[in-house]
C-alpha atoms as a PDB file:
ATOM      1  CA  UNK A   1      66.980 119.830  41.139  1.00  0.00           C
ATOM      2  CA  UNK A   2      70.338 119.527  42.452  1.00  0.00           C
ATOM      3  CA  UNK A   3      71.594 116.007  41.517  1.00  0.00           C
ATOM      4  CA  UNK A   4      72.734 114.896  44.822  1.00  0.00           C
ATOM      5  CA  UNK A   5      68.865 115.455  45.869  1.00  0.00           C
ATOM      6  CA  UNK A   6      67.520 113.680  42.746  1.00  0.00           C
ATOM      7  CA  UNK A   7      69.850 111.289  43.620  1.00  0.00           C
ATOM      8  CA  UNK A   8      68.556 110.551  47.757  1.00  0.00           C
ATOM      9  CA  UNK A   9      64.802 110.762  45.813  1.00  0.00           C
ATOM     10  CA  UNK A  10      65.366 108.184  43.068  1.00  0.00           C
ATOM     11  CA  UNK A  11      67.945 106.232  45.739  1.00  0.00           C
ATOM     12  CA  UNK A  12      67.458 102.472  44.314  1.00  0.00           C
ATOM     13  CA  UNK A  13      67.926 100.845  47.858  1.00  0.00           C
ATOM     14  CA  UNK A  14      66.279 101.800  50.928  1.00  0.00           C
ATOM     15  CA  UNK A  15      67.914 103.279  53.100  1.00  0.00           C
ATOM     16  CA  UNK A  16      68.062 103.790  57.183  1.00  0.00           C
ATOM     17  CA  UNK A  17      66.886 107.267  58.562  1.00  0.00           C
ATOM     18  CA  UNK A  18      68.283 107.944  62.010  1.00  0.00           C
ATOM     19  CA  UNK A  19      65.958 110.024  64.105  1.00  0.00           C
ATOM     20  CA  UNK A  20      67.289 112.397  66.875  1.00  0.00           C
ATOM     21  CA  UNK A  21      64.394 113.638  68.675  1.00  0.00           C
ATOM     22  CA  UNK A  22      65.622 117.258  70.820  1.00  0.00           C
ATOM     23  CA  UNK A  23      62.387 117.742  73.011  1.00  0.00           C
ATOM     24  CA  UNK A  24      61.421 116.735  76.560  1.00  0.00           C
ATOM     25  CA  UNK A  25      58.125 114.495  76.104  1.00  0.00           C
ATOM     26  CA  UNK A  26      58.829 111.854  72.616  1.00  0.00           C
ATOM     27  CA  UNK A  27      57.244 108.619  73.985  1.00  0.00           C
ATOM     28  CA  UNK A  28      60.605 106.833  73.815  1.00  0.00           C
ATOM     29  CA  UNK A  29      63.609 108.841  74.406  1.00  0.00           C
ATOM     30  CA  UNK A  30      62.409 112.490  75.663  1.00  0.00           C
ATOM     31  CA  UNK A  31      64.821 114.455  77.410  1.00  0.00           C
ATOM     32  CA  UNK A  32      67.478 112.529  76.599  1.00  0.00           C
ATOM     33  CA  UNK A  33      69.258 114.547  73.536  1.00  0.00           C
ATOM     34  CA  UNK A  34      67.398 118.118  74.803  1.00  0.00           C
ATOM     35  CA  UNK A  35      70.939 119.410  76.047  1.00  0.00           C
ATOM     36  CA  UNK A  36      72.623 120.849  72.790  1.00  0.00           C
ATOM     37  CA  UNK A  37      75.855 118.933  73.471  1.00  0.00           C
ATOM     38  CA  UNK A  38      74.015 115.719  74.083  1.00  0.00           C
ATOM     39  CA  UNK A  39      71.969 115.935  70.708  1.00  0.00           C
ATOM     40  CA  UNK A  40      75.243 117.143  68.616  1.00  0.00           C
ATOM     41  CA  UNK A  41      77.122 114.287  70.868  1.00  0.00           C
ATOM     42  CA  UNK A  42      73.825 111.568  69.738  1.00  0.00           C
ATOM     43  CA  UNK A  43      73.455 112.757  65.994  1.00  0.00           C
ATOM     44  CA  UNK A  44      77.032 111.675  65.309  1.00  0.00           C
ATOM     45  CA  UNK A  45      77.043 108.913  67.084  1.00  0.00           C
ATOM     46  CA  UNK A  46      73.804 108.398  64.434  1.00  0.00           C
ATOM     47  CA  UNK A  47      76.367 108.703  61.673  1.00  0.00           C
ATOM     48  CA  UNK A  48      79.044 106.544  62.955  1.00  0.00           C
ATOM     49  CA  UNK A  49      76.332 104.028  63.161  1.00  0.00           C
ATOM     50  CA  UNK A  50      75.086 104.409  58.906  1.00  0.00           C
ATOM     51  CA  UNK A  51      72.413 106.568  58.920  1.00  0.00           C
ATOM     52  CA  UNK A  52      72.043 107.640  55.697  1.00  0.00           C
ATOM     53  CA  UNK A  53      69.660 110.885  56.437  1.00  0.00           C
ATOM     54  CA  UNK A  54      69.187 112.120  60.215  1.00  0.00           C
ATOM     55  CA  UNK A  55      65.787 113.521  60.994  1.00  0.00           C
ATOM     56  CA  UNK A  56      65.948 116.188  63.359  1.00  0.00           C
ATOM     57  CA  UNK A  57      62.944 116.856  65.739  1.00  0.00           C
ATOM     58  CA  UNK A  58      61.742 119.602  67.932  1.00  0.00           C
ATOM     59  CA  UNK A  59      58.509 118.956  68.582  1.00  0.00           C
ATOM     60  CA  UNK A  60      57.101 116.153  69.693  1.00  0.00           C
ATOM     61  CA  UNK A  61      54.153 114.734  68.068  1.00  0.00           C
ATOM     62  CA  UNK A  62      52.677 111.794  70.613  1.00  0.00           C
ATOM     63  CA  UNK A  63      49.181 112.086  71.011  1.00  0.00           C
ATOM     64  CA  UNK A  64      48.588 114.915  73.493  1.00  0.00           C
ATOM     65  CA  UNK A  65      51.445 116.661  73.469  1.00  0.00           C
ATOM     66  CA  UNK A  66      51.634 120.664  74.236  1.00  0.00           C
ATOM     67  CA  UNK A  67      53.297 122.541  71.513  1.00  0.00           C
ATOM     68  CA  UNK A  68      56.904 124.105  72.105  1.00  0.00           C
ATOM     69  CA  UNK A  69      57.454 127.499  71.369  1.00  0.00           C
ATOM     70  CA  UNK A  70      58.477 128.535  67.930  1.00  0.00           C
ATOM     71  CA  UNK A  71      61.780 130.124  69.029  1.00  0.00           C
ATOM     72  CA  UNK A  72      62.323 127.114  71.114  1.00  0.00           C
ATOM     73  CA  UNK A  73      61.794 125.046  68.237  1.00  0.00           C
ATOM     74  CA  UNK A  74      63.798 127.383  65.984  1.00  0.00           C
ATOM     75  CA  UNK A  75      66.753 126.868  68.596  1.00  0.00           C
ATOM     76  CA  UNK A  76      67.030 123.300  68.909  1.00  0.00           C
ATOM     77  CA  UNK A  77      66.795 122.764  65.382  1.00  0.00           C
ATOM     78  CA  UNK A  78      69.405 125.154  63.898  1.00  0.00           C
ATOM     79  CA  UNK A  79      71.525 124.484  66.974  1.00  0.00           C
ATOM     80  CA  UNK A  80      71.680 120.446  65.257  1.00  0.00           C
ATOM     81  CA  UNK A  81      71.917 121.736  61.498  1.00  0.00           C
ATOM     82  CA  UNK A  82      74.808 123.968  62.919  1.00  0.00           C
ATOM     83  CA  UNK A  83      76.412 121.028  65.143  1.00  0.00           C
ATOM     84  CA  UNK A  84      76.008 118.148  62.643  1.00  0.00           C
ATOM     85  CA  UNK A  85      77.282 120.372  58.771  1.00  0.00           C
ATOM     86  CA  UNK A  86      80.455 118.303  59.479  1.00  0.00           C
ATOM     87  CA  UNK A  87      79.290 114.622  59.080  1.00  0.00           C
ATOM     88  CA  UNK A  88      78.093 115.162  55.402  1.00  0.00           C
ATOM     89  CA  UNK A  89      74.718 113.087  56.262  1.00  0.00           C
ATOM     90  CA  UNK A  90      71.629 114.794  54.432  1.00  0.00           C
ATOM     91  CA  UNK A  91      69.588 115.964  57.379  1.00  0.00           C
ATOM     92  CA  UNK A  92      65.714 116.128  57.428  1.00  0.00           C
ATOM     93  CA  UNK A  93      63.991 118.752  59.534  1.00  0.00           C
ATOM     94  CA  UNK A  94      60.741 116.882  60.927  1.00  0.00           C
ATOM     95  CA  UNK A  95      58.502 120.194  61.711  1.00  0.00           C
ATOM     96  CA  UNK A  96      55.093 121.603  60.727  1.00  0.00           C
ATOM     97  CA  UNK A  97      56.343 125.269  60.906  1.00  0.00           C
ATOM     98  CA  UNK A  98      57.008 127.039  57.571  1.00  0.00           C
ATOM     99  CA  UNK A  99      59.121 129.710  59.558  1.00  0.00           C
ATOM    100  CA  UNK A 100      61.472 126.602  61.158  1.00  0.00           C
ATOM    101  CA  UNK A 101      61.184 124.808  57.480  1.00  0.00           C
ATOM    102  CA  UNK A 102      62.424 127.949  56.278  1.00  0.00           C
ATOM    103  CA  UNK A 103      65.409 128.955  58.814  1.00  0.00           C
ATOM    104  CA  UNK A 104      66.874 125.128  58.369  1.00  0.00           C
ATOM    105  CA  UNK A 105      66.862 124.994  54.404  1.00  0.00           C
ATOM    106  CA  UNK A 106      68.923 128.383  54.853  1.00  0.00           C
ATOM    107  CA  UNK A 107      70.816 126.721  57.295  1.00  0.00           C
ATOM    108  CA  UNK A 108      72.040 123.532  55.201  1.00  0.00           C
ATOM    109  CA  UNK A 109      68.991 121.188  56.031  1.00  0.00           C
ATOM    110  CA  UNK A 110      68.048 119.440  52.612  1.00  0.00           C
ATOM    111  CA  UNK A 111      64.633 117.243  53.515  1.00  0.00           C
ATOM    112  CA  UNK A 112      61.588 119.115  55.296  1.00  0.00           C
ATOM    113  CA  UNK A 113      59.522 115.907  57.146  1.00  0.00           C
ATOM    114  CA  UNK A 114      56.230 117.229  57.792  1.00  0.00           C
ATOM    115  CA  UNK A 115      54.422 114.954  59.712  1.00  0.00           C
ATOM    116  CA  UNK A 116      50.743 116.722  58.937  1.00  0.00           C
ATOM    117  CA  UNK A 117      51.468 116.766  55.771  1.00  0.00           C
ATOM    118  CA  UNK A 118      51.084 120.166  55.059  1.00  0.00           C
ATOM    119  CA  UNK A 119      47.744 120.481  56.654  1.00  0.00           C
ATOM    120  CA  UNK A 120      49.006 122.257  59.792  1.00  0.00           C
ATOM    121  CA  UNK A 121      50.661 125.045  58.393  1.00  0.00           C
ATOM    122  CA  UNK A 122      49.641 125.712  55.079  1.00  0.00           C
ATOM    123  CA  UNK A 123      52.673 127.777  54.210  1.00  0.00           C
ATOM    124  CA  UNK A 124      55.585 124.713  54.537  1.00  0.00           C
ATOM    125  CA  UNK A 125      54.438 123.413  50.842  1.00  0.00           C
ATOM    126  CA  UNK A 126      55.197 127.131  50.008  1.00  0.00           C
ATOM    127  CA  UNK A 127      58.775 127.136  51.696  1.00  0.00           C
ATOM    128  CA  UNK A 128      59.375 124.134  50.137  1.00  0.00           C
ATOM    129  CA  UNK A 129      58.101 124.784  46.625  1.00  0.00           C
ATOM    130  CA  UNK A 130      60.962 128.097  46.925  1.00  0.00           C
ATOM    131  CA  UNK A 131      64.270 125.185  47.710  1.00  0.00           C
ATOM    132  CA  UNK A 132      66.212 122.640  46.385  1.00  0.00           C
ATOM    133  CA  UNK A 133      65.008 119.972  48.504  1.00  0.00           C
ATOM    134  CA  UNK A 134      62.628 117.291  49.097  1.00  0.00           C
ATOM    135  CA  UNK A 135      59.622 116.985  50.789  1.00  0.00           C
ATOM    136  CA  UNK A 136      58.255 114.221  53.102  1.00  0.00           C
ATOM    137  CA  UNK A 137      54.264 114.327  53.078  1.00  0.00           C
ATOM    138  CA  UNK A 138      52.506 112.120  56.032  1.00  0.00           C
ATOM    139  CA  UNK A 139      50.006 111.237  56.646  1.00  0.00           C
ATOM    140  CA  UNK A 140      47.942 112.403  59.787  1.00  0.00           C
ATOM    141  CA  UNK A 141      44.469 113.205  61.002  1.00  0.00           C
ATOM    142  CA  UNK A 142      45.156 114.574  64.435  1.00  0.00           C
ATOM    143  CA  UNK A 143      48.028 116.517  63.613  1.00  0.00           C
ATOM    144  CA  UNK A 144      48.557 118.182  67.516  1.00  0.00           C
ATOM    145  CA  UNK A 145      45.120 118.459  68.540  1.00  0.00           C
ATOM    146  CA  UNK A 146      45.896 115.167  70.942  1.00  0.00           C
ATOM    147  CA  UNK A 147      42.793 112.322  71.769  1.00  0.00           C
ATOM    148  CA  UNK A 148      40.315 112.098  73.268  1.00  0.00           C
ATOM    149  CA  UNK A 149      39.727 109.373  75.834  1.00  0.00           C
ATOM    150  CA  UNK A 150      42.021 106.680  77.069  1.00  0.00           C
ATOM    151  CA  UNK A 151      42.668 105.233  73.156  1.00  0.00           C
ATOM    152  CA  UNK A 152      45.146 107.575  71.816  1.00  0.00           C
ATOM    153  CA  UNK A 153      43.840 108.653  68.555  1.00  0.00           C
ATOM    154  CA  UNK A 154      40.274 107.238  68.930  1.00  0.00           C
ATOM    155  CA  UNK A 155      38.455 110.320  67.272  1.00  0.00           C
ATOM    156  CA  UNK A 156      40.506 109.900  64.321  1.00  0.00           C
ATOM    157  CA  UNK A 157      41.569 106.441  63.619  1.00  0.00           C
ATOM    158  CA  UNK A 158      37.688 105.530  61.983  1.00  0.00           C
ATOM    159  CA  UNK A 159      38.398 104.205  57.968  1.00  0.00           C
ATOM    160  CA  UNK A 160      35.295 103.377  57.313  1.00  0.00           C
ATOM    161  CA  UNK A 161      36.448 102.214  53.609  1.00  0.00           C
ATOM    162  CA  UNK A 162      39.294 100.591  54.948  1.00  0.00           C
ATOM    163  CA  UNK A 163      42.936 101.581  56.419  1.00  0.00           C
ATOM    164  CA  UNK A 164      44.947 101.074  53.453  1.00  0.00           C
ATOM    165  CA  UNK A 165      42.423 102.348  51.176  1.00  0.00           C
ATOM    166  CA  UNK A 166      40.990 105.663  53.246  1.00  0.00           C
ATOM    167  CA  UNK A 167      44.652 106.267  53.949  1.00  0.00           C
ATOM    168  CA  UNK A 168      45.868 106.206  50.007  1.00  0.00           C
ATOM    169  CA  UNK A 169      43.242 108.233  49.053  1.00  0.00           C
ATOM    170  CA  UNK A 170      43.460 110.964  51.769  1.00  0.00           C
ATOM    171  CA  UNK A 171      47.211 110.939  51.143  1.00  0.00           C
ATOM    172  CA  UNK A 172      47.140 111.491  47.554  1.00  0.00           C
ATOM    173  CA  UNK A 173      44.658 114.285  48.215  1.00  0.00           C
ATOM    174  CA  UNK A 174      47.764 115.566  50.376  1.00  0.00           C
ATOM    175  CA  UNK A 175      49.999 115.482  47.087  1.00  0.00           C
ATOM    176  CA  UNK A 176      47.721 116.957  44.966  1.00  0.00           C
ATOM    177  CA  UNK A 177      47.689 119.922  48.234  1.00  0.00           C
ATOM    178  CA  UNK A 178      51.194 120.307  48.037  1.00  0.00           C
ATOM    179  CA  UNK A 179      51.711 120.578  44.458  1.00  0.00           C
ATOM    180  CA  UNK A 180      49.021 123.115  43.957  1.00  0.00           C
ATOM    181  CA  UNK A 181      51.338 125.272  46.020  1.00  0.00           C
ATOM    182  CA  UNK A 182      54.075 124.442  43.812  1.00  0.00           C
ATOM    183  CA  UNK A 183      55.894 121.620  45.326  1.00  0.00           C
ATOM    184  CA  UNK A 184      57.444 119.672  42.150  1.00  0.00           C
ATOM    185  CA  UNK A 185      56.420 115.954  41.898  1.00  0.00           C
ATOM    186  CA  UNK A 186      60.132 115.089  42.243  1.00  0.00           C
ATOM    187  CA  UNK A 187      60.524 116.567  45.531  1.00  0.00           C
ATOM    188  CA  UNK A 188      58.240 114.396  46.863  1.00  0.00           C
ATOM    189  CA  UNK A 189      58.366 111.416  49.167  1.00  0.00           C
ATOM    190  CA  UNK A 190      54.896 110.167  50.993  1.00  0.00           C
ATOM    191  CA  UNK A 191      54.347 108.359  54.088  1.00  0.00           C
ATOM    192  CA  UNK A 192      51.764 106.732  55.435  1.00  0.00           C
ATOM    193  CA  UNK A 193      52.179 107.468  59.307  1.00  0.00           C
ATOM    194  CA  UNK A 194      52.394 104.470  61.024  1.00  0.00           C
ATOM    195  CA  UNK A 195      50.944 104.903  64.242  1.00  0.00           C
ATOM    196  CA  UNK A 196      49.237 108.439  63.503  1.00  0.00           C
ATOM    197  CA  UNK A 197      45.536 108.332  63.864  1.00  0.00           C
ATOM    198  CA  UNK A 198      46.275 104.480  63.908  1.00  0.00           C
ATOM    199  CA  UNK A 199      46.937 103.065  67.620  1.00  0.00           C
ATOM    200  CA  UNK A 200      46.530  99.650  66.830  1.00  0.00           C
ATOM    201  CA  UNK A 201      47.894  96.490  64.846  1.00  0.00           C
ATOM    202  CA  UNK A 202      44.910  96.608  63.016  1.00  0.00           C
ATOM    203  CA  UNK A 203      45.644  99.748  61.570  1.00  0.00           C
ATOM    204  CA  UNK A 204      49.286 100.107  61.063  1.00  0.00           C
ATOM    205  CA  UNK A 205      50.135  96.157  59.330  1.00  0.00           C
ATOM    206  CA  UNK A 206      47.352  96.249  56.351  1.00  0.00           C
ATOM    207  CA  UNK A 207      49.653 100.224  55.518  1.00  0.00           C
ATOM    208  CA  UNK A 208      52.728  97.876  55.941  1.00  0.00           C
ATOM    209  CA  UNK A 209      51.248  94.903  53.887  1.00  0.00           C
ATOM    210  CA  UNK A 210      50.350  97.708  51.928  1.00  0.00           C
ATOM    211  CA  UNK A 211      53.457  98.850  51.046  1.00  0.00           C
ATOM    212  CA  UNK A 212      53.431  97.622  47.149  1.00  0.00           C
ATOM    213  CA  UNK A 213      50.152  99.668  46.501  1.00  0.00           C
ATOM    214  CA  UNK A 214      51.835 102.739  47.757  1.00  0.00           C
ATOM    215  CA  UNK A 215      54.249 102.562  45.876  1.00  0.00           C
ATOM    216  CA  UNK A 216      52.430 102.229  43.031  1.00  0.00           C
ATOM    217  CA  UNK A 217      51.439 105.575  43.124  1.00  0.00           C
ATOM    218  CA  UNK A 218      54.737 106.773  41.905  1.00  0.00           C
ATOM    219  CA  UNK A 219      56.097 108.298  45.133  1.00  0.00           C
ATOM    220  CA  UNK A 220      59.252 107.186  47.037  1.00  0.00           C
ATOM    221  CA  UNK A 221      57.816 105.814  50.564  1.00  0.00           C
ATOM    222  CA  UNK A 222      58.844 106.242  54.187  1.00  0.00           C
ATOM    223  CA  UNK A 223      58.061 103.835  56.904  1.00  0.00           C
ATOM    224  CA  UNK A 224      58.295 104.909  60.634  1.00  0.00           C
ATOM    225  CA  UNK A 225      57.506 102.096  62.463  1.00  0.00           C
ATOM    226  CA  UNK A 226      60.288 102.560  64.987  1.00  0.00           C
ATOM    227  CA  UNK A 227      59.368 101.800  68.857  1.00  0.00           C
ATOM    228  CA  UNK A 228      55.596 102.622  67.743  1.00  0.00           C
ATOM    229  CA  UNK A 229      52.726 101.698  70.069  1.00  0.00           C
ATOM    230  CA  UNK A 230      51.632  99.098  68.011  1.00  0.00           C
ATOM    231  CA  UNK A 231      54.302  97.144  68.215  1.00  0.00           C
ATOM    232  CA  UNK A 232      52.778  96.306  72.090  1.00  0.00           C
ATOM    233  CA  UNK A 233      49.353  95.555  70.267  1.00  0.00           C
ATOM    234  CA  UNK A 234      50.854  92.933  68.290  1.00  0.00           C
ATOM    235  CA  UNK A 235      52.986  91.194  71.055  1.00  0.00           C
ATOM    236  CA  UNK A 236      56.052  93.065  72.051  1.00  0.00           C
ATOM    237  CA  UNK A 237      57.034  94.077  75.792  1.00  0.00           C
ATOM    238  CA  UNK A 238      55.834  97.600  75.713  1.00  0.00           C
ATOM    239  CA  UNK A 239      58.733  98.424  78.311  1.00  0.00           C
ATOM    240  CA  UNK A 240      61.131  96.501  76.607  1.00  0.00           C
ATOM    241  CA  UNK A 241      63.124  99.547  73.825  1.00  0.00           C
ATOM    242  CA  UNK A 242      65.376  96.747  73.040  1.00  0.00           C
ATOM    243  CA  UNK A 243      62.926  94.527  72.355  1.00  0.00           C
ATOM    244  CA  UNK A 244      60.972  97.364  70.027  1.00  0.00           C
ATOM    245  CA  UNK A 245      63.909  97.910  68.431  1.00  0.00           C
ATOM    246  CA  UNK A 246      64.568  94.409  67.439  1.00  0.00           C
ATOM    247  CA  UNK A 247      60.775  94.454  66.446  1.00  0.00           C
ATOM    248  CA  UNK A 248      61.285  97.478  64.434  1.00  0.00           C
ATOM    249  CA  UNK A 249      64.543  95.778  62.225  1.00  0.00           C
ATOM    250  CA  UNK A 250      62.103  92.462  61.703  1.00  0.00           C
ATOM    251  CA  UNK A 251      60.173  95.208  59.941  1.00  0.00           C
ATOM    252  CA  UNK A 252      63.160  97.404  58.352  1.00  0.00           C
ATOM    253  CA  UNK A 253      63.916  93.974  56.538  1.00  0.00           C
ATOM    254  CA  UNK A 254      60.927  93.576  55.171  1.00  0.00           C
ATOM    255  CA  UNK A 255      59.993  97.022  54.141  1.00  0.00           C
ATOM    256  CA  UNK A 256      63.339  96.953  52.091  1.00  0.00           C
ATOM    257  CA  UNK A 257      62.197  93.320  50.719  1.00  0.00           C
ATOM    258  CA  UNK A 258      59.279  95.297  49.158  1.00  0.00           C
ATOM    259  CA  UNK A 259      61.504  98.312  48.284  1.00  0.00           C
ATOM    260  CA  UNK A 260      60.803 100.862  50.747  1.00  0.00           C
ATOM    261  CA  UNK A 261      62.683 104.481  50.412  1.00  0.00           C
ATOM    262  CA  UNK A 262      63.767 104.492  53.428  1.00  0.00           C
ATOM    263  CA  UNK A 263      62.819 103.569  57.086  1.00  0.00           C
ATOM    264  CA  UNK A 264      62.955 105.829  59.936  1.00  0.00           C
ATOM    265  CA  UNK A 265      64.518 104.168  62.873  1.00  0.00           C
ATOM    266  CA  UNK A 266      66.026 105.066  66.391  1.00  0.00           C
ATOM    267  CA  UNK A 267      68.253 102.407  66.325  1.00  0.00           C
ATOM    268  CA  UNK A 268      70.128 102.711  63.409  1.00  0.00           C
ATOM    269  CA  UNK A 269      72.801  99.735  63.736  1.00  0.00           C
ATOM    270  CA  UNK A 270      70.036  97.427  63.891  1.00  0.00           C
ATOM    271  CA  UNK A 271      68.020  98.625  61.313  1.00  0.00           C
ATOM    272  CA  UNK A 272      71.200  98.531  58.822  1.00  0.00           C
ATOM    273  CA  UNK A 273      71.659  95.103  59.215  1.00  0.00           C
ATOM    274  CA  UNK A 274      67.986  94.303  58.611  1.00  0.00           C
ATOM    275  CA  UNK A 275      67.614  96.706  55.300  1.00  0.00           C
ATOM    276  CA  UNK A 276      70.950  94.725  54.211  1.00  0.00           C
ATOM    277  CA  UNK A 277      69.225  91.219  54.082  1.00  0.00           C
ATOM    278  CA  UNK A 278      66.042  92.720  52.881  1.00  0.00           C
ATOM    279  CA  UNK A 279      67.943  94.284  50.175  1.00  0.00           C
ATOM    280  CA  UNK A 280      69.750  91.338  49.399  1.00  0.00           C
ATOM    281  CA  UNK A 281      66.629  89.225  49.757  1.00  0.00           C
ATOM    282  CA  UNK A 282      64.927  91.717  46.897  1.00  0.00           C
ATOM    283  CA  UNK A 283      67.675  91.614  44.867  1.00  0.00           C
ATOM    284  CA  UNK A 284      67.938  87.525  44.279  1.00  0.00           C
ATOM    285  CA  UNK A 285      64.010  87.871  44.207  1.00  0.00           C
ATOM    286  CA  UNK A 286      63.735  89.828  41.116  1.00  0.00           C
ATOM    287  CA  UNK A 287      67.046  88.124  39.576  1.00  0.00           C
END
């Protein structure tokens, strides 16, 4: 592998993913960056702020949400692979297409985040097992098929051996997937998808409590926590983004604390500061 991709996999310090979410319905910001200029205009502004990977998204994946059109999805995303080449920042593609996986490798994309974790579209573990570049597996029960009811996520989100442990398991069974196909161990990062087939507290803190014993399986690991509907089930305004976001760095800090990859995040500047203390905090820990 390319040793500025070994590099981002083996990274020693978590680090802060900026996300930059081009559709019209993400449960936090949609519409805002859909206009090419504002999402070019919002991904650098992402830079300027630390991110150390930006994850570009097309589609969004809230529970219930209509698919976009592949050519849509192929146009927002290499318009943003195109529009941010200049800021140097390794940029993830967060898609369950192989043909969109595909087109934004070519393109200068170096990170394919696929959020079903290759169960959607069989063929992305494929693409990616053909590049230089790594490979975020999630993990996800729903993938698009939406909820039924007024709990998002209901028909999926029942562990009946527990979160943390149903959640390892079925994710490793994900790995073993994607390597079958020929994804290479070190392209691999897991995550655990906060708030995926898990709409409550309940479900999301044992993954985050958790976070040791995924790591333990050998993998690099991603937390998304950022602005997630749990954060309301455990106390925070649901109306309040600033107040999520602040939420969401309390976590950042303590996902680095326990040596996180990285942490996905819409506010970056906040989550920098956060991961800095919860670096520093892990550092004089193991001193």
């Amino acid at each position: 592998m390319d040793q500025a991709l070994q590099a981002l996999h083996d990274a020693p310090n978590t680090m802060v993913m900026g996300v930059l979410n081009i559709t019209e319905d993400s449960f936090s910001d949609g519409g805002k960056w859909l206009d090419p200029q504002a999402a070019a205009e919002h991904g650098h502004a992402l830079a300027k702020a630390g991110a150390q990977i930006i994850d570009i998204g097309a589609e969004s994946t809230r529970p219930g949400a209509k698919r976009v059109s592949e050519q849509d999805e192929l146009n927002r995303v290499l318009g943003a692979v195109h529009a941010l080449a200049d800021t140097g920042v390794p940029l993830s593609i967060d898609t369950t297409r192989a043909s969109v996986a595909e087109a934004a490798l070519e393109a200068g994309a170096s990170i394919i985040n696929d959020v079903s974790g290759g169960r959607l579209d069989p063929q992305v573990p494929h693409v990616v097992a053909e590049h230089d570049c790594l490979y975020i597996v999630q993990h996800w029960r729903g993938w698009l098929s939406g909820s039924q009811g007024a709990t998002p996520d209901a028909d999926t989100s029942v562990y009946t051996g527990g979160v943390m442990h149903d959640v390892r398991e079925e994710l490793l069974r994900q790995v073993d997937d994607v390597l079958a196909a020929g994804v290479r161990p070190e392209q691999i990062i897991i995550d655990p998808g906060l708030g995926f087939s898990k709409p409550s507290a309940a479900h999301n803190f044992p993954l985050l409590v958790g976070l040791d014993t995924l790591r333990a399986s050998g993998y690099p690991v991603l937390i998304g926590a950022s602005r997630k509907r749990f954060l309301a089930d455990a106390g925070i305004d649901p109306g309040n983004m600033a107040a999520r976001d602040d939420a969401t760095a309390a976590l950042s800090a303590m996902c680095a604390e326990h040596g996180a990859w990285a942490v996905r995040v819409h506010d970056v500047a906040k989550s920098l500061a956060a991961v800095t203390m919860g670096t520093m905090w892990r550092t004089y820990a193991n001193a």
